[in-house]
Protein backbone atom coordinates (compact mmCIF):
# COMPACT_ATOMS: atom_id res chain seq x y z
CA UNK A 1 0.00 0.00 0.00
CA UNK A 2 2.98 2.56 0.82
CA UNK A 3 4.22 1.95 -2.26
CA UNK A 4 0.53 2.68 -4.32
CA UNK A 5 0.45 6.00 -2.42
CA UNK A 6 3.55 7.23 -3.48
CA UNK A 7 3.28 6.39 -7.53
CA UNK A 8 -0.29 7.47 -7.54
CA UNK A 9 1.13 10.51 -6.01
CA UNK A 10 3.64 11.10 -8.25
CA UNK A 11 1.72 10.53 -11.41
CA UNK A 12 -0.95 13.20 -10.24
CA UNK A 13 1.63 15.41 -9.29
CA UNK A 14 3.16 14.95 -12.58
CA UNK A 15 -0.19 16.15 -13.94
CA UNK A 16 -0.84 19.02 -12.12
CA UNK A 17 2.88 19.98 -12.95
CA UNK A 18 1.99 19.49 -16.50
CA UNK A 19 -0.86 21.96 -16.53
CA UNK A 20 0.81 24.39 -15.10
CA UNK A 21 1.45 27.68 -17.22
CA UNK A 22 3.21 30.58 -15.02
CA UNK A 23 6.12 29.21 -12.60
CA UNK A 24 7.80 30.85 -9.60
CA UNK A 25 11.49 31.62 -11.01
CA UNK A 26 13.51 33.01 -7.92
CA UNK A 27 16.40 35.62 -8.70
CA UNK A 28 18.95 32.92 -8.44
CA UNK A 29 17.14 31.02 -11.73
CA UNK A 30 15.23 27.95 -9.53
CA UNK A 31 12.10 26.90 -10.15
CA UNK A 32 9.74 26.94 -7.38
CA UNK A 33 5.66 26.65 -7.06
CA UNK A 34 3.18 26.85 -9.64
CA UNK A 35 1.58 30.24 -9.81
CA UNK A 36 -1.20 29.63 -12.11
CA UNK A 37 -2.74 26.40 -13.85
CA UNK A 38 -4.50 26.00 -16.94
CA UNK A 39 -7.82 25.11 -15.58
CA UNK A 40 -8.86 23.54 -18.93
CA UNK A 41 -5.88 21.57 -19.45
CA UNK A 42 -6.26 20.37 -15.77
CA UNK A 43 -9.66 19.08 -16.30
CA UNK A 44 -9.04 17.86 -19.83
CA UNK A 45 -5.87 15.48 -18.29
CA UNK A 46 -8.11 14.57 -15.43
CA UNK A 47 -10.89 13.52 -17.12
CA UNK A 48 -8.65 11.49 -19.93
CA UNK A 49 -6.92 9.90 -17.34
CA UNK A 50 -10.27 8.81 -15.10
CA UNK A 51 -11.46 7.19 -18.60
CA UNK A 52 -8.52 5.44 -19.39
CA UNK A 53 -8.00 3.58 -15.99
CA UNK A 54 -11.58 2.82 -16.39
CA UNK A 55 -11.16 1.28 -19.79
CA UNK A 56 -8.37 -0.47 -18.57
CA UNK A 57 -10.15 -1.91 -15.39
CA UNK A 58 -13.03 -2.99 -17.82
CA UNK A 59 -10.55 -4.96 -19.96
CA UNK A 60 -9.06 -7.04 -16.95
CA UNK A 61 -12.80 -7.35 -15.49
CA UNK A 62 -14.18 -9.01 -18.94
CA UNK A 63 -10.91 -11.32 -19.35
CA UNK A 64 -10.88 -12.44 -15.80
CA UNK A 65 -14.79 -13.31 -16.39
CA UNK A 66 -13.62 -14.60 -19.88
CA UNK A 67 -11.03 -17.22 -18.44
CA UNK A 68 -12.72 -18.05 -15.64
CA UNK A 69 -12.91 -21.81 -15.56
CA UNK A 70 -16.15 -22.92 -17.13
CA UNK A 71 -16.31 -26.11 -15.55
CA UNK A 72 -16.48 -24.35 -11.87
CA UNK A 73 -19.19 -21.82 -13.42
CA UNK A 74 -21.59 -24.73 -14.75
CA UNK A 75 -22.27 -26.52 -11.50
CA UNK A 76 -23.46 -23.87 -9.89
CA UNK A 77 -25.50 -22.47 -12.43
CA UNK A 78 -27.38 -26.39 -12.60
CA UNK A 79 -28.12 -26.03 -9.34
CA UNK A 80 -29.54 -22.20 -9.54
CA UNK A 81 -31.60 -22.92 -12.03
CA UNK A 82 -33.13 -26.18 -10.20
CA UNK A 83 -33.99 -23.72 -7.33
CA UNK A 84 -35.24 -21.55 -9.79
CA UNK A 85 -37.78 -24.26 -11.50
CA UNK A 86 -39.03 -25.64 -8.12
CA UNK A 87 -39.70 -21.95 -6.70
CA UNK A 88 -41.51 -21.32 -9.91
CA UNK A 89 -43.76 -24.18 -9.60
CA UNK A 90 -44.31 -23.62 -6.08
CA UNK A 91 -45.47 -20.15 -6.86
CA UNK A 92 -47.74 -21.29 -9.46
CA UNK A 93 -49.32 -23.82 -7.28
CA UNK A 94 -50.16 -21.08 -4.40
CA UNK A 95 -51.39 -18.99 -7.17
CA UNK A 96 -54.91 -18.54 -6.07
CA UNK A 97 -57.04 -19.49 -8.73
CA UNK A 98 -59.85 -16.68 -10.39
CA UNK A 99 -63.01 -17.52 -12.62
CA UNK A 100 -63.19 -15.00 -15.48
CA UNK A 101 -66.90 -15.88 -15.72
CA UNK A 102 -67.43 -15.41 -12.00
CA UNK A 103 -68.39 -11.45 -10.67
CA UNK A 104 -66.99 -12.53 -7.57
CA UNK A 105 -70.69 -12.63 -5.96
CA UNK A 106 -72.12 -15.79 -6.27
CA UNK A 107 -73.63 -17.65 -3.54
CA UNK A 108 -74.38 -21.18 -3.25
């Protein structure tokens, strides 16, 4: 974890640096703080880097589901859908029954 905190640091830092147009330059020629940041740059890198780690975590989410043993998948999806038939017929069964022909007032 240390080590995530510090490169995720560093690569947003390296962004922010990147948008940056007007630098501090002291009188001895070093570069110090950012004085002002192109806000639309800042957004545009942002937003480009948001969808591209998303993209990327989509890829590894659809080939971990692709090569995900099939043979571990298929057992368990047998025995779902026998749960799934014998709570379907149990819910028809309790289905109470109505008479289209019947008002609902009839009286024997």
């Amino acid at each position: 974890q240390w080590y995530q905190r510090r490169v995720r640091a560093l690569f947003f830092g390296l962004i922010i640096d990147w948008t940056c147009s007007v630098w501090r330059v002291s009188s001895d020629g070093t570069v110090g703080n950012c004085w002002i940041y192109d806000v639309d740059k800042l957004v545009m890198a942002f937003t480009l880097t948001q969808l591209i780690l998303k993209i990327i975590s989509c890829i590894f989410f659809w080939l971990c589901w692709w090569w995900f043993p099939r043979s571990l998948k298929e057992p368990e999806l047998k025995s779902n859908a026998a749960r799934g038939e014998k709570e379907e017929l149990t819910n028809v069964q309790e289905a109470p029954s109505t008479d289209e022909t019947s008002d609902g007032n009839d009286r024997a």
